[in-house]
C-alpha atoms as a PDB file:
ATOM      1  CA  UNK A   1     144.907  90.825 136.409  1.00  0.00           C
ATOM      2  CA  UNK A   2     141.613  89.754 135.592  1.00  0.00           C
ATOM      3  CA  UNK A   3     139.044  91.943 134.248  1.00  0.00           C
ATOM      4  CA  UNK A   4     135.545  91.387 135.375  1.00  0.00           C
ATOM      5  CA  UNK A   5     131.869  93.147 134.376  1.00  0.00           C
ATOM      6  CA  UNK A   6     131.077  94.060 138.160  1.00  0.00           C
ATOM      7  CA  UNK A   7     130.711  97.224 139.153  1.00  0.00           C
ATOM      8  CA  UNK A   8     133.531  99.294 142.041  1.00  0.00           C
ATOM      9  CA  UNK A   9     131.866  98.300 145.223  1.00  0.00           C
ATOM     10  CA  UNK A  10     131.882 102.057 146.202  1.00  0.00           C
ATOM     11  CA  UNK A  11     129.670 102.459 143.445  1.00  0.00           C
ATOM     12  CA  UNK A  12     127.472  99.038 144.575  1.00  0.00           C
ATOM     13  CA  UNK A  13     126.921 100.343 147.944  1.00  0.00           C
ATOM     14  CA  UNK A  14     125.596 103.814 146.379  1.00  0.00           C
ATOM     15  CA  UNK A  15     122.718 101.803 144.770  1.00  0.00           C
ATOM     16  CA  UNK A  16     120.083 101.715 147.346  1.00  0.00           C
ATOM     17  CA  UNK A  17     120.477 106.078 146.597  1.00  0.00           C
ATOM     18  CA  UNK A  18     119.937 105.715 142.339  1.00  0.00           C
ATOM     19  CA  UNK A  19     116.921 106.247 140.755  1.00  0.00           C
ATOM     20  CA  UNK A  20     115.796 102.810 138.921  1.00  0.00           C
ATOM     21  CA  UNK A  21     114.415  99.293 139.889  1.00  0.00           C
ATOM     22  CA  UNK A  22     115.773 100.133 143.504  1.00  0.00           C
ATOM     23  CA  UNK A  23     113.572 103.120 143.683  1.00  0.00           C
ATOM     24  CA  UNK A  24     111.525 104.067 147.034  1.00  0.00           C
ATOM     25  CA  UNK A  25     109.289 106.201 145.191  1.00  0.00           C
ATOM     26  CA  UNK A  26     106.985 104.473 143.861  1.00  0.00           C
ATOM     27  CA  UNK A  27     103.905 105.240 145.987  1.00  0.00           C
ATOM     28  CA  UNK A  28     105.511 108.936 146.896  1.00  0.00           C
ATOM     29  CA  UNK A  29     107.110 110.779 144.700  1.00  0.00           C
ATOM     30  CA  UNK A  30     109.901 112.135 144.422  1.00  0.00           C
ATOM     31  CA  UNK A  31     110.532 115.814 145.786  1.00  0.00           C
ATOM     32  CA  UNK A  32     113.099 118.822 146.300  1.00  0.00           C
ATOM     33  CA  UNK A  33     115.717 116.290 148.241  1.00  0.00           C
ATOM     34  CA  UNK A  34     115.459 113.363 146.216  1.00  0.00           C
ATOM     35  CA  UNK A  35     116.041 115.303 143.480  1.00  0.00           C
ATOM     36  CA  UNK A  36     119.225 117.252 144.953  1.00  0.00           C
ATOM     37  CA  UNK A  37     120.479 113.687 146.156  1.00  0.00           C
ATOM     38  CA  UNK A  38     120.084 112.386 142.479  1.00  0.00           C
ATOM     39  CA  UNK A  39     121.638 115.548 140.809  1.00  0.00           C
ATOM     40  CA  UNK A  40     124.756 115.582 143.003  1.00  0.00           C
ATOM     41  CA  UNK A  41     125.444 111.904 142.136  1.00  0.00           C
ATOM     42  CA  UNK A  42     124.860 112.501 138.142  1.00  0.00           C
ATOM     43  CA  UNK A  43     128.481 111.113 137.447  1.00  0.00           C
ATOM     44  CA  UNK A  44     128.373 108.106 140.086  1.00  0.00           C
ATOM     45  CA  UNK A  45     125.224 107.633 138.476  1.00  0.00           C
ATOM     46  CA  UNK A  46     126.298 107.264 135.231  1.00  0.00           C
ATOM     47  CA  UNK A  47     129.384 105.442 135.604  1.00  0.00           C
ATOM     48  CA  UNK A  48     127.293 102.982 137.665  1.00  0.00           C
ATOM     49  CA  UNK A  49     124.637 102.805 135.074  1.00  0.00           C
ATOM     50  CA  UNK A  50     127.067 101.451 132.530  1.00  0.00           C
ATOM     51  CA  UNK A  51     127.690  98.479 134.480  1.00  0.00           C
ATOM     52  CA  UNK A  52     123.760  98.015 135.309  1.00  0.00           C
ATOM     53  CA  UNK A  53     121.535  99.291 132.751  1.00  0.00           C
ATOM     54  CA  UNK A  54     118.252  98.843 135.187  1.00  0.00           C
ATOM     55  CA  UNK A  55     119.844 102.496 136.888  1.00  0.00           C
ATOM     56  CA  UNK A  56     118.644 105.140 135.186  1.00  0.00           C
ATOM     57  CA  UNK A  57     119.443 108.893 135.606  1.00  0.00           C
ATOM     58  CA  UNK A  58     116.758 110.702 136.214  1.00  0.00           C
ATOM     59  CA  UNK A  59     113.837 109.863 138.987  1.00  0.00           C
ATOM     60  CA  UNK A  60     110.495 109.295 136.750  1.00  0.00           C
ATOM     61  CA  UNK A  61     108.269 109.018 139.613  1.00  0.00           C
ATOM     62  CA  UNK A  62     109.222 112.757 140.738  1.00  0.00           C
ATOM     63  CA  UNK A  63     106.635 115.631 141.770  1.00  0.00           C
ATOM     64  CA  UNK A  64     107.849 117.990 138.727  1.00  0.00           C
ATOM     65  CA  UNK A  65     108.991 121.225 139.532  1.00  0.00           C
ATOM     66  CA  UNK A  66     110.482 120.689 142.980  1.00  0.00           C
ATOM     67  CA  UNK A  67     112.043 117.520 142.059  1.00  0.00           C
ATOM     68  CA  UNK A  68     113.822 119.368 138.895  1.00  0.00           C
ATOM     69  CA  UNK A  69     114.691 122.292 140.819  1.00  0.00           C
ATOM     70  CA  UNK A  70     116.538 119.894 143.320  1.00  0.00           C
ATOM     71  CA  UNK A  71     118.248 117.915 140.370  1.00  0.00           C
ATOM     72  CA  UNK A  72     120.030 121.171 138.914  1.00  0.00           C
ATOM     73  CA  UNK A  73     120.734 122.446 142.434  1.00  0.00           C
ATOM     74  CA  UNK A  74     122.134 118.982 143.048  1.00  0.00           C
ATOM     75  CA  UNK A  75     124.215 119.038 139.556  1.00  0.00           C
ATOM     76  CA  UNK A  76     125.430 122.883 140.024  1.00  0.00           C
ATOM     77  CA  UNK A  77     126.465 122.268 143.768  1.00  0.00           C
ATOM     78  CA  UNK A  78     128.728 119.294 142.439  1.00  0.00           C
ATOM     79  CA  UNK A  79     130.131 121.414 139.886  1.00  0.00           C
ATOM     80  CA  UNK A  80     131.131 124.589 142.405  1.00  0.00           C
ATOM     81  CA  UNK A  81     132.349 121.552 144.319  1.00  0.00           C
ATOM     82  CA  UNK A  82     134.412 120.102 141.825  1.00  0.00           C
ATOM     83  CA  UNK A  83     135.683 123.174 140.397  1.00  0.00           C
ATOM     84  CA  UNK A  84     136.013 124.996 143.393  1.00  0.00           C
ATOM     85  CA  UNK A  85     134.341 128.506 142.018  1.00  0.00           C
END
């Protein structure tokens, strides 16, 4: 089998929906959605940004406290999810 540096194209086509160079938020920022969107992704995220270091996290070009609140909601809502509490 041979081993390769590219990314699982699940994760590829999940891009366009990372925060990083592929960002649509550079003249608006980021809000409440965005943020829930990004949160709820963390792990694709960060598997994804291991394989492309230009994905990052977290949004930087967010409006603050509605973006934030969205992100935990996002994270929290994957973990209920997940764990099934």
């Amino acid at each position: 089998m041979k081993r390769t540096n590219e990314a699982p194209k699940f994760l590829q086509k999940l891009e366009k929906y990372m925060p990083g160079p592929n960002s649509k938020y550079k003249n608006i920022p980021a809000d409440f959605w965005p943020g829930f969107v990004h949160g709820f992704m963390l792990p694709f995220t960060f598997i994804y940004s291991q394989y492309n270091p230009s994905v990052k996290l977290y949004e930087s070009e967010n409006v603050g406290r509605k973006y934030n609140f969205g992100f935990v909601v996002g994270i929290i809502i994957l973990l209920k999810t997940v764990t099934g509490n």
